[in-house]
C-alpha atoms as a PDB file:
ATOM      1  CA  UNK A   1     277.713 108.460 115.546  1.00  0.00           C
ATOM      2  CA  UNK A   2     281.398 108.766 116.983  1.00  0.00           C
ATOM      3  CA  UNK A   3     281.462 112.486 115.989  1.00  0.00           C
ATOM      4  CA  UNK A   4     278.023 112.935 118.097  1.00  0.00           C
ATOM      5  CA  UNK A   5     278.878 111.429 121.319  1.00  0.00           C
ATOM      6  CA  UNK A   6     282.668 112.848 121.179  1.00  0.00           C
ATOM      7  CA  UNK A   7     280.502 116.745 121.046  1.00  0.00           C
ATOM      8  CA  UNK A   8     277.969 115.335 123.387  1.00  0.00           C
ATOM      9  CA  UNK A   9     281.531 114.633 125.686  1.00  0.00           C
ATOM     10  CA  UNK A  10     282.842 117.881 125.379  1.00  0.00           C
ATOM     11  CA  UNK A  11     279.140 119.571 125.881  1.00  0.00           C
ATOM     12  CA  UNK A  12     279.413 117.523 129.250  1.00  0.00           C
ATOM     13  CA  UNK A  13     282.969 119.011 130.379  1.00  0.00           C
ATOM     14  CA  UNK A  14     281.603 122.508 130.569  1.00  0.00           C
ATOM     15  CA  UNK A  15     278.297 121.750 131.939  1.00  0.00           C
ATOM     16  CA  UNK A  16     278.644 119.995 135.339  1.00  0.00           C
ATOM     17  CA  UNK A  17     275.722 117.223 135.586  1.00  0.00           C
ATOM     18  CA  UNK A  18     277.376 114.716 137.733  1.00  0.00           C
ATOM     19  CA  UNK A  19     274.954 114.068 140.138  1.00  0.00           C
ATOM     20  CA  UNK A  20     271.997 115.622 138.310  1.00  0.00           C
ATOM     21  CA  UNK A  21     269.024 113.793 139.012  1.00  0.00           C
ATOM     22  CA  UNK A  22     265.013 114.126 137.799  1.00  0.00           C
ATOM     23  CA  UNK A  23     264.226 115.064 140.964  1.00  0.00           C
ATOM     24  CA  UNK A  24     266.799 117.947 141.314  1.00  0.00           C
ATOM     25  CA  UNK A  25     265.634 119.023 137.705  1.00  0.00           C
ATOM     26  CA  UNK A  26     261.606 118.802 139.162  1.00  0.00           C
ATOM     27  CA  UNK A  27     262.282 121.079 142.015  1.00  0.00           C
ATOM     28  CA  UNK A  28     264.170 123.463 140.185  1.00  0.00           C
ATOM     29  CA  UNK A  29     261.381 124.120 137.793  1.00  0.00           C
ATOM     30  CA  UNK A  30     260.527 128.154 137.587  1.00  0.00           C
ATOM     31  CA  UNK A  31     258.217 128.520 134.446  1.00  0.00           C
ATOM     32  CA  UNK A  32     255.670 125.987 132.613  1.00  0.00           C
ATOM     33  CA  UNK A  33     255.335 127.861 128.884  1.00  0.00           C
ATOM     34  CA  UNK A  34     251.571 128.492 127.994  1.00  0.00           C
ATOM     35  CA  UNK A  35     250.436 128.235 124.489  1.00  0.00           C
ATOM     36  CA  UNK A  36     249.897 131.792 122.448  1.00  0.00           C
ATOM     37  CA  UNK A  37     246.860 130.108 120.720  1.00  0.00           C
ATOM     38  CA  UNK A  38     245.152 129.496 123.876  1.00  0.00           C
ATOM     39  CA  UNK A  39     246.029 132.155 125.817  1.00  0.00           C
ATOM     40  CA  UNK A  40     244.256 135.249 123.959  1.00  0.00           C
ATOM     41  CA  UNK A  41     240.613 133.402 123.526  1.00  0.00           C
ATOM     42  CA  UNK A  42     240.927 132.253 127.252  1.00  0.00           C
ATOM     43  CA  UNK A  43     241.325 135.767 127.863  1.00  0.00           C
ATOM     44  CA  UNK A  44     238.021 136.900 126.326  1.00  0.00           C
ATOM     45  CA  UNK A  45     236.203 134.071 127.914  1.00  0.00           C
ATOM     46  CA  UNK A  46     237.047 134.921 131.143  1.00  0.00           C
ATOM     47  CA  UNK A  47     236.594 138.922 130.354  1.00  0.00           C
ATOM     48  CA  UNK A  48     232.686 137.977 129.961  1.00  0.00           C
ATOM     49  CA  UNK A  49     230.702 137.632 132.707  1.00  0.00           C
ATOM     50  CA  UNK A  50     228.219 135.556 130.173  1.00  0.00           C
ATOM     51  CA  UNK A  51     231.114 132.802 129.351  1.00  0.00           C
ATOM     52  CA  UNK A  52     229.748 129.207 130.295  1.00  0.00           C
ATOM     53  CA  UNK A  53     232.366 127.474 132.325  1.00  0.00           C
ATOM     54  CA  UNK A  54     232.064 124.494 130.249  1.00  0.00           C
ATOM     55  CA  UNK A  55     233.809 127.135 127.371  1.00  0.00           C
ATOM     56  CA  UNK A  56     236.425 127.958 130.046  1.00  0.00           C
ATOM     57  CA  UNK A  57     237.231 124.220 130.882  1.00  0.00           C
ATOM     58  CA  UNK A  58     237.472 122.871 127.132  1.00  0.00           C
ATOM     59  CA  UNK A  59     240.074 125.567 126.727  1.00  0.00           C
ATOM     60  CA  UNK A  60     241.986 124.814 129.740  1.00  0.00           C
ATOM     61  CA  UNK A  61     241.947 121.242 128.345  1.00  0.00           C
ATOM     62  CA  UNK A  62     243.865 122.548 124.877  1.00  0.00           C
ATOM     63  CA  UNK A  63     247.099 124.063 127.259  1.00  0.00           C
ATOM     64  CA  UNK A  64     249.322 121.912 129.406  1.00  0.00           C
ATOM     65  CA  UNK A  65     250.955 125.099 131.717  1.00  0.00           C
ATOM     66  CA  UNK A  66     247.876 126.399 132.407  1.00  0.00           C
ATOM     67  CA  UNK A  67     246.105 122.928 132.583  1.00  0.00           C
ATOM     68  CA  UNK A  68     249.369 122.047 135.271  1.00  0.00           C
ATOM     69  CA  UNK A  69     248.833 125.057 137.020  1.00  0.00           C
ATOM     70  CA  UNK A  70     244.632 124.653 137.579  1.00  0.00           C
ATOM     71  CA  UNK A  71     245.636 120.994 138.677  1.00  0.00           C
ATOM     72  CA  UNK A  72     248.411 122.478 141.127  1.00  0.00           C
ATOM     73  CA  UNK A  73     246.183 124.915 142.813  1.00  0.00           C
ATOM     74  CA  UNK A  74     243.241 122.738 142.957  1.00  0.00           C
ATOM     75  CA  UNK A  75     245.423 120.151 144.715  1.00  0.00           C
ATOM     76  CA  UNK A  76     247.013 122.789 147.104  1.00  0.00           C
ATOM     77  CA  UNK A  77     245.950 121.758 151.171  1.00  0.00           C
ATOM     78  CA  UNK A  78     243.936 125.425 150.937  1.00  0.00           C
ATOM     79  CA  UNK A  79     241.509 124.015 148.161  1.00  0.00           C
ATOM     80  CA  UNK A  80     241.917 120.378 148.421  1.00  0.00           C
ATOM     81  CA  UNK A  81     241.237 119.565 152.098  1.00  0.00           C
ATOM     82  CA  UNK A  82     242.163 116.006 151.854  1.00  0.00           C
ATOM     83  CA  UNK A  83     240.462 115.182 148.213  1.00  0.00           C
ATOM     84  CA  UNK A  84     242.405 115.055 145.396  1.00  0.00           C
ATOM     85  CA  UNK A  85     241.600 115.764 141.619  1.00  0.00           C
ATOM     86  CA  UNK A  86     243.392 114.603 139.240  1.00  0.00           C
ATOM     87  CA  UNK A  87     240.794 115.819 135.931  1.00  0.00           C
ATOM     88  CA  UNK A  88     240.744 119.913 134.117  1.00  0.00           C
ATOM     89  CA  UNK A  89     237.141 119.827 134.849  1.00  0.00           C
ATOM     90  CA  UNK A  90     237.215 118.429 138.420  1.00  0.00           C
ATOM     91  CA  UNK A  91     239.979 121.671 139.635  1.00  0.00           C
ATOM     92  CA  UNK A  92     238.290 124.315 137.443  1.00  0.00           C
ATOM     93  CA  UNK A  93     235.271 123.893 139.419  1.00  0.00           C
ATOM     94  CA  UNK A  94     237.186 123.118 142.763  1.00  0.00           C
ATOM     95  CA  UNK A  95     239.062 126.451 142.490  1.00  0.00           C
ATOM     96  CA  UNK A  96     236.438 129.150 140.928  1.00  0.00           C
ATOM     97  CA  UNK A  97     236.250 131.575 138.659  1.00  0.00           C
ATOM     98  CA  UNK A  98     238.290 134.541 140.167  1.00  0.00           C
ATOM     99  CA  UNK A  99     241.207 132.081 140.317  1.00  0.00           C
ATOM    100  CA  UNK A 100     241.195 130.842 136.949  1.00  0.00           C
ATOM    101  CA  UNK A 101     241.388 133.946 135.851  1.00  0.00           C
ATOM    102  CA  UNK A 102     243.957 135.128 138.271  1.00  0.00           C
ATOM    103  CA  UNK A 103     246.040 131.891 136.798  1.00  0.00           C
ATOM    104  CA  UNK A 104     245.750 132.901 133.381  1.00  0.00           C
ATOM    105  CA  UNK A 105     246.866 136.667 134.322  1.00  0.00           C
ATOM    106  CA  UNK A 106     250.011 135.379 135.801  1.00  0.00           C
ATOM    107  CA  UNK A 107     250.993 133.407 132.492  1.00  0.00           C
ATOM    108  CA  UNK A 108     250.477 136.148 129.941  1.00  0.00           C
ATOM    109  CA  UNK A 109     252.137 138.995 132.652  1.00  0.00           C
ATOM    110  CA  UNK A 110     255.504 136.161 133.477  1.00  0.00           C
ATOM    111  CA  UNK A 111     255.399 136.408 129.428  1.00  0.00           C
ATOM    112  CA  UNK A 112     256.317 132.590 129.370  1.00  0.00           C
ATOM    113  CA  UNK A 113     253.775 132.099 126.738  1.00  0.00           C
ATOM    114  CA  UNK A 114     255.889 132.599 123.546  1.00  0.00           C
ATOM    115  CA  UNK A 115     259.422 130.891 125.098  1.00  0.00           C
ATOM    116  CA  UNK A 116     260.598 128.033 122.696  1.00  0.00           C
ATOM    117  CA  UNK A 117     261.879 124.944 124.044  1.00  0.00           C
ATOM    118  CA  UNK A 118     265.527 125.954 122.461  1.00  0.00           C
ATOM    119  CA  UNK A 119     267.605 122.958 123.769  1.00  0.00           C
ATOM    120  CA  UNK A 120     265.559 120.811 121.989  1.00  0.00           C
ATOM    121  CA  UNK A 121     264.989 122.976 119.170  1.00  0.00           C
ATOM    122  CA  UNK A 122     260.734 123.650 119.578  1.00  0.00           C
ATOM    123  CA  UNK A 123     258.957 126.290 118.592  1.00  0.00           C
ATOM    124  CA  UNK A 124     256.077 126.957 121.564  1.00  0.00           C
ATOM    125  CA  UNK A 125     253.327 125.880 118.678  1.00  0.00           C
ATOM    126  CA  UNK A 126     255.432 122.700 117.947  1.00  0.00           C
ATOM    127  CA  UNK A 127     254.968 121.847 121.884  1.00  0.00           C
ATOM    128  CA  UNK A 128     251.593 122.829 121.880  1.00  0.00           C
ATOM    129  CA  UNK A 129     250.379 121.053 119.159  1.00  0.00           C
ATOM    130  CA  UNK A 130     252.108 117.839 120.076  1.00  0.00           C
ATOM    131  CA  UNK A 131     250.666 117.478 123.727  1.00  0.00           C
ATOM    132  CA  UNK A 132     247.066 118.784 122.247  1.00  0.00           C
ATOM    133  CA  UNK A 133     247.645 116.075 119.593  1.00  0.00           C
ATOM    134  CA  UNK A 134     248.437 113.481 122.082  1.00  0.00           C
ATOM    135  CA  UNK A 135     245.750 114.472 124.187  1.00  0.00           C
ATOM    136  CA  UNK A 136     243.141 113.776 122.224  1.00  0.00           C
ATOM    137  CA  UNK A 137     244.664 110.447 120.762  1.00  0.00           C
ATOM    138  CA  UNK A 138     245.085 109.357 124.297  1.00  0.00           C
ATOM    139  CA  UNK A 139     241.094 110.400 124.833  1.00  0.00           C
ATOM    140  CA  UNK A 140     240.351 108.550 122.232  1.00  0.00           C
ATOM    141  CA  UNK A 141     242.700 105.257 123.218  1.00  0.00           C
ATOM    142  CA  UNK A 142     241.003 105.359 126.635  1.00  0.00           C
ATOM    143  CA  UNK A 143     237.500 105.326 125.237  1.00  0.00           C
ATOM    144  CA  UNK A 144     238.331 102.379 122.881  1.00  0.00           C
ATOM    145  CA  UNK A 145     240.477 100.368 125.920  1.00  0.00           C
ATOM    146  CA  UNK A 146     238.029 101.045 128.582  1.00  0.00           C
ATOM    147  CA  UNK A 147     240.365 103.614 130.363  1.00  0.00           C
ATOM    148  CA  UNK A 148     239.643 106.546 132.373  1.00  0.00           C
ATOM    149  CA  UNK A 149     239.020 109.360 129.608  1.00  0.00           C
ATOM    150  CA  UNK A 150     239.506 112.020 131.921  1.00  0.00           C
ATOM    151  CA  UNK A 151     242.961 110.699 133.200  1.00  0.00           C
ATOM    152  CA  UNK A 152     244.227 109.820 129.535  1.00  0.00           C
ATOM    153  CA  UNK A 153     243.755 112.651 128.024  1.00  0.00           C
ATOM    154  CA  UNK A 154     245.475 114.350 131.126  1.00  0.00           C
ATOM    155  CA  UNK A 155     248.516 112.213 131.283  1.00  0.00           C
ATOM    156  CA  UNK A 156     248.627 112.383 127.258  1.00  0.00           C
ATOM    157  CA  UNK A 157     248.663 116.743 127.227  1.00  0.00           C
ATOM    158  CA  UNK A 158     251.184 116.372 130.436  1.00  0.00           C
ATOM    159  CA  UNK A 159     253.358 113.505 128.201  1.00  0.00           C
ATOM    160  CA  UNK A 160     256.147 116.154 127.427  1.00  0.00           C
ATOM    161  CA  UNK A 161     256.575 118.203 130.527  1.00  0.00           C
ATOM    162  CA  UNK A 162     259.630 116.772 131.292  1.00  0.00           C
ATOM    163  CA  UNK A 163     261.125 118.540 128.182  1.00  0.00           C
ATOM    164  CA  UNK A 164     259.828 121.713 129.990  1.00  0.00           C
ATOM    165  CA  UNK A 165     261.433 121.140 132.924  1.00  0.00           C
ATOM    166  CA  UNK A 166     264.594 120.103 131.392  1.00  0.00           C
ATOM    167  CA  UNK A 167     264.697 123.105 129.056  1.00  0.00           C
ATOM    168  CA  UNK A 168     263.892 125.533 132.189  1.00  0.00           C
ATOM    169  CA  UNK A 169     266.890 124.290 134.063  1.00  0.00           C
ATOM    170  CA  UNK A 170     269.248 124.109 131.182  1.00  0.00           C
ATOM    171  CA  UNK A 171     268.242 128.117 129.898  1.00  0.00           C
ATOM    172  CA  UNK A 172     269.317 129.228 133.696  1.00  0.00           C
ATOM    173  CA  UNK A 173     272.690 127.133 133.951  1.00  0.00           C
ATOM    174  CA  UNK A 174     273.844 128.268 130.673  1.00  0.00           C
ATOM    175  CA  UNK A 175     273.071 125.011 128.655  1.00  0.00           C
ATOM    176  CA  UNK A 176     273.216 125.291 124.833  1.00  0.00           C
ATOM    177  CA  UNK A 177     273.730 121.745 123.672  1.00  0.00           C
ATOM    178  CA  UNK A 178     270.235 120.977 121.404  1.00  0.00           C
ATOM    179  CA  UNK A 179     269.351 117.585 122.560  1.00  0.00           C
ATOM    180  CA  UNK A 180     268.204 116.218 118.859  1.00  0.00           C
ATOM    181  CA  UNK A 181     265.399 113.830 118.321  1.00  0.00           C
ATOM    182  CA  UNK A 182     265.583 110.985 116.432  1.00  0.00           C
ATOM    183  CA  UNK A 183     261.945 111.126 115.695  1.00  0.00           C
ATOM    184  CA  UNK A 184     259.800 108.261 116.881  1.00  0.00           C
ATOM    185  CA  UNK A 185     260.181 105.625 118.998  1.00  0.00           C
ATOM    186  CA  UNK A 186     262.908 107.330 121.208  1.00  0.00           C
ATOM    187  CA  UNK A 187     262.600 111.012 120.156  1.00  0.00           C
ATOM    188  CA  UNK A 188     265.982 112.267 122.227  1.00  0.00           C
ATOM    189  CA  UNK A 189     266.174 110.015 124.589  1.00  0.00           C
ATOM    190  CA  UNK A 190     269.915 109.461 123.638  1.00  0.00           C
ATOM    191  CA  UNK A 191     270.830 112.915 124.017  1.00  0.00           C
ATOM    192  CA  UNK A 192     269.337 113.151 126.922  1.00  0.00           C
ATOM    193  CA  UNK A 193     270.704 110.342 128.993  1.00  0.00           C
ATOM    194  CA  UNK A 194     274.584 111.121 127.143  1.00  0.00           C
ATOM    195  CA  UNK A 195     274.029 114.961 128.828  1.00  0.00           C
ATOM    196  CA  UNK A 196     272.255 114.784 132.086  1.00  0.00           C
ATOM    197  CA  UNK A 197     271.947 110.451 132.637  1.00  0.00           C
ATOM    198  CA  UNK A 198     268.159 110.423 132.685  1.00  0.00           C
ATOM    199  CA  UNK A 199     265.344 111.239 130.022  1.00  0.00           C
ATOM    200  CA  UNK A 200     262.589 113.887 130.230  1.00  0.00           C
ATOM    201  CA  UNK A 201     260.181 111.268 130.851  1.00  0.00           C
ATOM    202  CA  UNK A 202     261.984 110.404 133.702  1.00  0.00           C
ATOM    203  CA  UNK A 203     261.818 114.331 134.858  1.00  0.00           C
ATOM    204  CA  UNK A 204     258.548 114.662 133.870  1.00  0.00           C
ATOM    205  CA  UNK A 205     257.188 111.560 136.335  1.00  0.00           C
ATOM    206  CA  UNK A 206     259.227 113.375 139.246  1.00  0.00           C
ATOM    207  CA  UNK A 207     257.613 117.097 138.489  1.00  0.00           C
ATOM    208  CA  UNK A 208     254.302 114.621 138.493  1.00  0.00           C
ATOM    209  CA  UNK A 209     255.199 113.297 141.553  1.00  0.00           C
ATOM    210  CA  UNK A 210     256.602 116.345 143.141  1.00  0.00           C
ATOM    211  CA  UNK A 211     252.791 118.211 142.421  1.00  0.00           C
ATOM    212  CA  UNK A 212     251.315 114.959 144.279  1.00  0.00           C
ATOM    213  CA  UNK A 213     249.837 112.955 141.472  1.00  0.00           C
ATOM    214  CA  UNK A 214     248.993 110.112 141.479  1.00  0.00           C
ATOM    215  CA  UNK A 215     251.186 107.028 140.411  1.00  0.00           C
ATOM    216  CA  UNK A 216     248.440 105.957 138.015  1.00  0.00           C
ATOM    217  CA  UNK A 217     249.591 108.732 136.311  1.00  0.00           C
ATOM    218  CA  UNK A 218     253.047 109.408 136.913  1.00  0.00           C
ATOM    219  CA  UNK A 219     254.228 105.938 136.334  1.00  0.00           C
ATOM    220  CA  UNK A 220     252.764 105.589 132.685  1.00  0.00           C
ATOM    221  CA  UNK A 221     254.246 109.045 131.993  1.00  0.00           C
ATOM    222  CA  UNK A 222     257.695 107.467 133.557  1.00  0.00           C
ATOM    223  CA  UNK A 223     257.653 104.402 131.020  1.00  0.00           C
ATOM    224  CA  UNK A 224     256.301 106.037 127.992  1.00  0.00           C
ATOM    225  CA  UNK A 225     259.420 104.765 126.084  1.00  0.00           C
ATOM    226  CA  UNK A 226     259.331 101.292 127.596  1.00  0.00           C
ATOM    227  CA  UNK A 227     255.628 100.511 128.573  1.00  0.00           C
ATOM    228  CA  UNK A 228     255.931  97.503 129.166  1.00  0.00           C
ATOM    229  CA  UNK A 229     258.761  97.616 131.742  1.00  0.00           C
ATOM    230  CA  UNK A 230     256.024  98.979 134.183  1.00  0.00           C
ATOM    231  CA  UNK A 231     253.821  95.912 135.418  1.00  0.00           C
ATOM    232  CA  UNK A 232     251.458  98.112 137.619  1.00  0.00           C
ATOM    233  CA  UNK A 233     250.749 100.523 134.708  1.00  0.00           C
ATOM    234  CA  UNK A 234     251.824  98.925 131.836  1.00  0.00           C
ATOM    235  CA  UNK A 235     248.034  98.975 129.991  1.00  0.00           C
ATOM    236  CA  UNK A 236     247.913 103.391 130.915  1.00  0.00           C
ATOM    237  CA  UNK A 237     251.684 103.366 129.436  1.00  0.00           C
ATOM    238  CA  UNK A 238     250.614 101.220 126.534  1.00  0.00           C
ATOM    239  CA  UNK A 239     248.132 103.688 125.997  1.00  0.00           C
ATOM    240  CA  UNK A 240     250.744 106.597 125.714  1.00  0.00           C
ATOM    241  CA  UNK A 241     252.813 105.283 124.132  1.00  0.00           C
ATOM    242  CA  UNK A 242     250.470 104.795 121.114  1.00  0.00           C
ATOM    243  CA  UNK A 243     248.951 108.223 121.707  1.00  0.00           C
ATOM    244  CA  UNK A 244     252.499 109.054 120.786  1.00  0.00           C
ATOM    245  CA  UNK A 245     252.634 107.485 117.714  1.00  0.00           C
ATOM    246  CA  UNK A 246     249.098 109.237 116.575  1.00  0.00           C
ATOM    247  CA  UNK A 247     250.466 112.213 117.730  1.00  0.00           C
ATOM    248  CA  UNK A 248     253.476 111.864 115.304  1.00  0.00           C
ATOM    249  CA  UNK A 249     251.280 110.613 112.351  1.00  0.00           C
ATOM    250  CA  UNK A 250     249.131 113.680 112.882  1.00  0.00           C
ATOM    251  CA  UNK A 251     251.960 116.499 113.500  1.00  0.00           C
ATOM    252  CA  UNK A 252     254.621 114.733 110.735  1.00  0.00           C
ATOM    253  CA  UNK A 253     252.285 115.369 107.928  1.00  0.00           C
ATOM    254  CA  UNK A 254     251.172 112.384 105.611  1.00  0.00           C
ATOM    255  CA  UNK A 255     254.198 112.228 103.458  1.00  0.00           C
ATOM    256  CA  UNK A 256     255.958 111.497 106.310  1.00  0.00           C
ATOM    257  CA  UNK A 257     257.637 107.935 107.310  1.00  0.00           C
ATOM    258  CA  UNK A 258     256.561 106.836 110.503  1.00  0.00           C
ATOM    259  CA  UNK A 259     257.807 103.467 111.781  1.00  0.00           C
ATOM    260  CA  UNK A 260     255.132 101.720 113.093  1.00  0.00           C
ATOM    261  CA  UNK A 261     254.890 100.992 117.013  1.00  0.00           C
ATOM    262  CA  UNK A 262     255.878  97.936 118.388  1.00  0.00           C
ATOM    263  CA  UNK A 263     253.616  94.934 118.810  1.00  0.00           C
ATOM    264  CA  UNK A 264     253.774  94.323 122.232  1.00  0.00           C
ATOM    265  CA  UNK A 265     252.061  97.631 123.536  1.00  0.00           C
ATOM    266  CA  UNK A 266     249.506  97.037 121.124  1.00  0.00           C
ATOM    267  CA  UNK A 267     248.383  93.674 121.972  1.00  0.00           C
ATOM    268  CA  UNK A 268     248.227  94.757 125.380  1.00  0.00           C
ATOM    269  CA  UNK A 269     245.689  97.285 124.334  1.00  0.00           C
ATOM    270  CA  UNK A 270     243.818  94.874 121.626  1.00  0.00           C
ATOM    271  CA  UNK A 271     245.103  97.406 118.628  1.00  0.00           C
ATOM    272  CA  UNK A 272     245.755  96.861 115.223  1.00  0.00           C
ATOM    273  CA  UNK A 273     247.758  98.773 113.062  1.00  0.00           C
ATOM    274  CA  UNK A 274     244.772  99.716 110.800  1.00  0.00           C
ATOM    275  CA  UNK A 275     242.562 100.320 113.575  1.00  0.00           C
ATOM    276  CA  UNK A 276     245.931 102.920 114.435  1.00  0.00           C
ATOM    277  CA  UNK A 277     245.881 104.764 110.880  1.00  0.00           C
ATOM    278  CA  UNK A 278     241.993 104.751 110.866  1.00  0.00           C
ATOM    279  CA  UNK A 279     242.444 106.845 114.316  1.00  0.00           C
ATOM    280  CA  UNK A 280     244.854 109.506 112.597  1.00  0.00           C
ATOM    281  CA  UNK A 281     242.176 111.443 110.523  1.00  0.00           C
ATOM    282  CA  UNK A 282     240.115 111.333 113.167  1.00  0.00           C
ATOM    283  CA  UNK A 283     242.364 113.479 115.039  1.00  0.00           C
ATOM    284  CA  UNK A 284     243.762 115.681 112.296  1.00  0.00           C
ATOM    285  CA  UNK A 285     239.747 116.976 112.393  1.00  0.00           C
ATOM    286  CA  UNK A 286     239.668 117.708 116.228  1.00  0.00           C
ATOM    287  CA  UNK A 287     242.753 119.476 115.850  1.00  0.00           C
ATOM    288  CA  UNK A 288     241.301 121.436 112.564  1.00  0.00           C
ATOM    289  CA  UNK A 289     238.029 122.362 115.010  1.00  0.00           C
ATOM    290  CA  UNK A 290     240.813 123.381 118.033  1.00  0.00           C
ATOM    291  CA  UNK A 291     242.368 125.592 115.205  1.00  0.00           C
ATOM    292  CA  UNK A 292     238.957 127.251 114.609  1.00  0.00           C
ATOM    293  CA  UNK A 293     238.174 127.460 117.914  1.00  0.00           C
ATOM    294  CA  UNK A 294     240.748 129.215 118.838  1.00  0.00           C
ATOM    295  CA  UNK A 295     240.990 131.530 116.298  1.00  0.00           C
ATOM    296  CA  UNK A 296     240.111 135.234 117.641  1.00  0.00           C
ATOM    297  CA  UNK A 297     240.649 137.073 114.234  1.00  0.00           C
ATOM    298  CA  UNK A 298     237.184 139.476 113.734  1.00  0.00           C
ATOM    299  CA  UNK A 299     234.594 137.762 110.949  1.00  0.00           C
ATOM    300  CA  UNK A 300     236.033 135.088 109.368  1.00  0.00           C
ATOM    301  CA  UNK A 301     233.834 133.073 106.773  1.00  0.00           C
ATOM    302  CA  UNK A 302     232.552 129.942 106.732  1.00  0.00           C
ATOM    303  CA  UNK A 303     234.352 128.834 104.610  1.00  0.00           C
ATOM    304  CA  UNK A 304     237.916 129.333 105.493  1.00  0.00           C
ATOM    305  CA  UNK A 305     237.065 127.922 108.918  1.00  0.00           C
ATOM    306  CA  UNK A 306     236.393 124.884 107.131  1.00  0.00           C
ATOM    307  CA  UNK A 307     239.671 124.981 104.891  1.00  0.00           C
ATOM    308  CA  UNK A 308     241.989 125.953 107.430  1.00  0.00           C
ATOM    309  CA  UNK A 309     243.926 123.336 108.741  1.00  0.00           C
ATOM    310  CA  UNK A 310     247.446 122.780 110.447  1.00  0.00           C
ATOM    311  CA  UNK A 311     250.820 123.073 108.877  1.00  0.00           C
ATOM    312  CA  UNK A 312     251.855 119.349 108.153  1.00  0.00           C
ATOM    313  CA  UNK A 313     255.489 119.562 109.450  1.00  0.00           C
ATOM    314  CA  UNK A 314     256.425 119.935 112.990  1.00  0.00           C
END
């Protein structure tokens, strides 16, 4: 532990951060990465002048750039004229067709689509899968807790952007340090605060609040590592932060050690920890129908649709 935060000293010398704050690192942000998987069948969808918007939308849903972006533009004073949306479905419908479209050309021309997240060491189907993962648990959560659905599963595929934003501003000041997670509960939160004094949650509520959203969602985003430290959103972060833990059950693999979550979140949410693992497989089969959903390779059978399945280590 002394070796770590005598590198993590050094790392600081020659990158200046004194000062840094989430905000700074929110409006600095140039490029939200879009998932490969998504990317190429959203591109045939909106090719076809048959494609059901409904298709287009639970697509949209799967990717948090272009999910961001929809929610951006929809939200913009030209399309919002005084009435937010804070739902996929409520800003693909608000902003049309052509634009969607338009959107999705811009992420595969930028060619942000395949950039890792290198200073923390993720792949872009490592991100991917974890905010799709925590998506759905959070969907899920909300349905069981009597939470907005819509909202969850929005603030659960959004849970990470901070890491985005951090990782953008560190690639174009020359940053190199890999901030290392410790895995679950506080992923690299120490890393994070020893380089730059804040954690990408923190970032991640001011790019939130930056795009105008609202704090219902911002805040839980904000305390996903302490949820109940926020007494206005405490239940939404509550919710998070056990969509977290599904996600990690589900992306670890099942030989995997996972340290269960703490109590306190749960009770304020009514869970269980076997009403927790009961939720995991659950998930693991939306996430095997996402895989087949998205999978644009000509004929395949059946059968291998059925047996394919996601690599158990993330």
């Amino acid at each position: 532990m002394e070796r770590f935060a005598n590198r993590m000293s050094a790392d600081c010398n020659m990158l200046n951060t004194a000062g840094l704050t989430p905000d700074d690192i929110a409006r600095d942000v140039k490029n939200l990465p879009s998932a490969p998987k998504v990317l190429p069948r959203l591109k045939q969808l909106l090719g076809d002048t048959n494609s059901a918007m409904h298709d287009i939308v639970r697509l949209i849903r799967l990717d948090p750039g272009i999910a961001a972006r929809v929610l951006q533009m929809a939200n913009s004073a030209y399309f919002s004229k005084g009435a937010r949306c804070f739902t996929v479905d409520e800003a693909v419908h608000r902003i049309g067709y052509e634009r969607v479209y338009e959107l999705v050309a811009y992420a595969v021309a930028s060619q942000v689509l395949v950039r890792p997240l290198a200073v923390y060491g993720l792949e872009a189907d490592e991100l991917w899968k974890q905010s799709v993962a925590c998506a759905i648990a959070a969907e899920m959560l909300a349905l069981r807790t009597g939470q907005d659905r819509n909202v969850a599963y929005t603030t659960g595929l959004l849970h990470c952007v901070g890491m985005i934003a951090i990782d953008d501003w560190s690639q174009r000041h020359a940053q190199t340090q890999v901030l290392v997670s410790t895995g679950f509960q506080k992923e690299a939160t120490d890393a994070e605060r020893a380089l730059f004094g804040f954690t990408q949650a923190d970032a991640g509520a001011a790019l939130l609040r930056l795009w105008d959203f609202p704090l219902s969602m911002s805040e839980p985003l904000r305390w996903q590592y302490l949820p109940r430290a926020s007494i206005a959103h405490g239940k939404m972060a509550s919710l998070l932060y056990a969509a977290k833990w599904l996600r990690t059950a589900v992306c670890a693999g099942p030989k995997a050690r996972i340290p269960m979550p703490e109590m306190g979140p749960m009770q304020t949410l009514a869970l269980t920890p076997p009403v927790l693992q009961g939720m995991v497989v659950e998930i693991e089969q939306q996430l095997a129908d996402i895989s087949s959903l998205l999978d644009t390779s000509p004929g395949p059978k059946a059968a291998d649709r059925d047996e394919h399945r996601f690599p158990s280590q993330v």
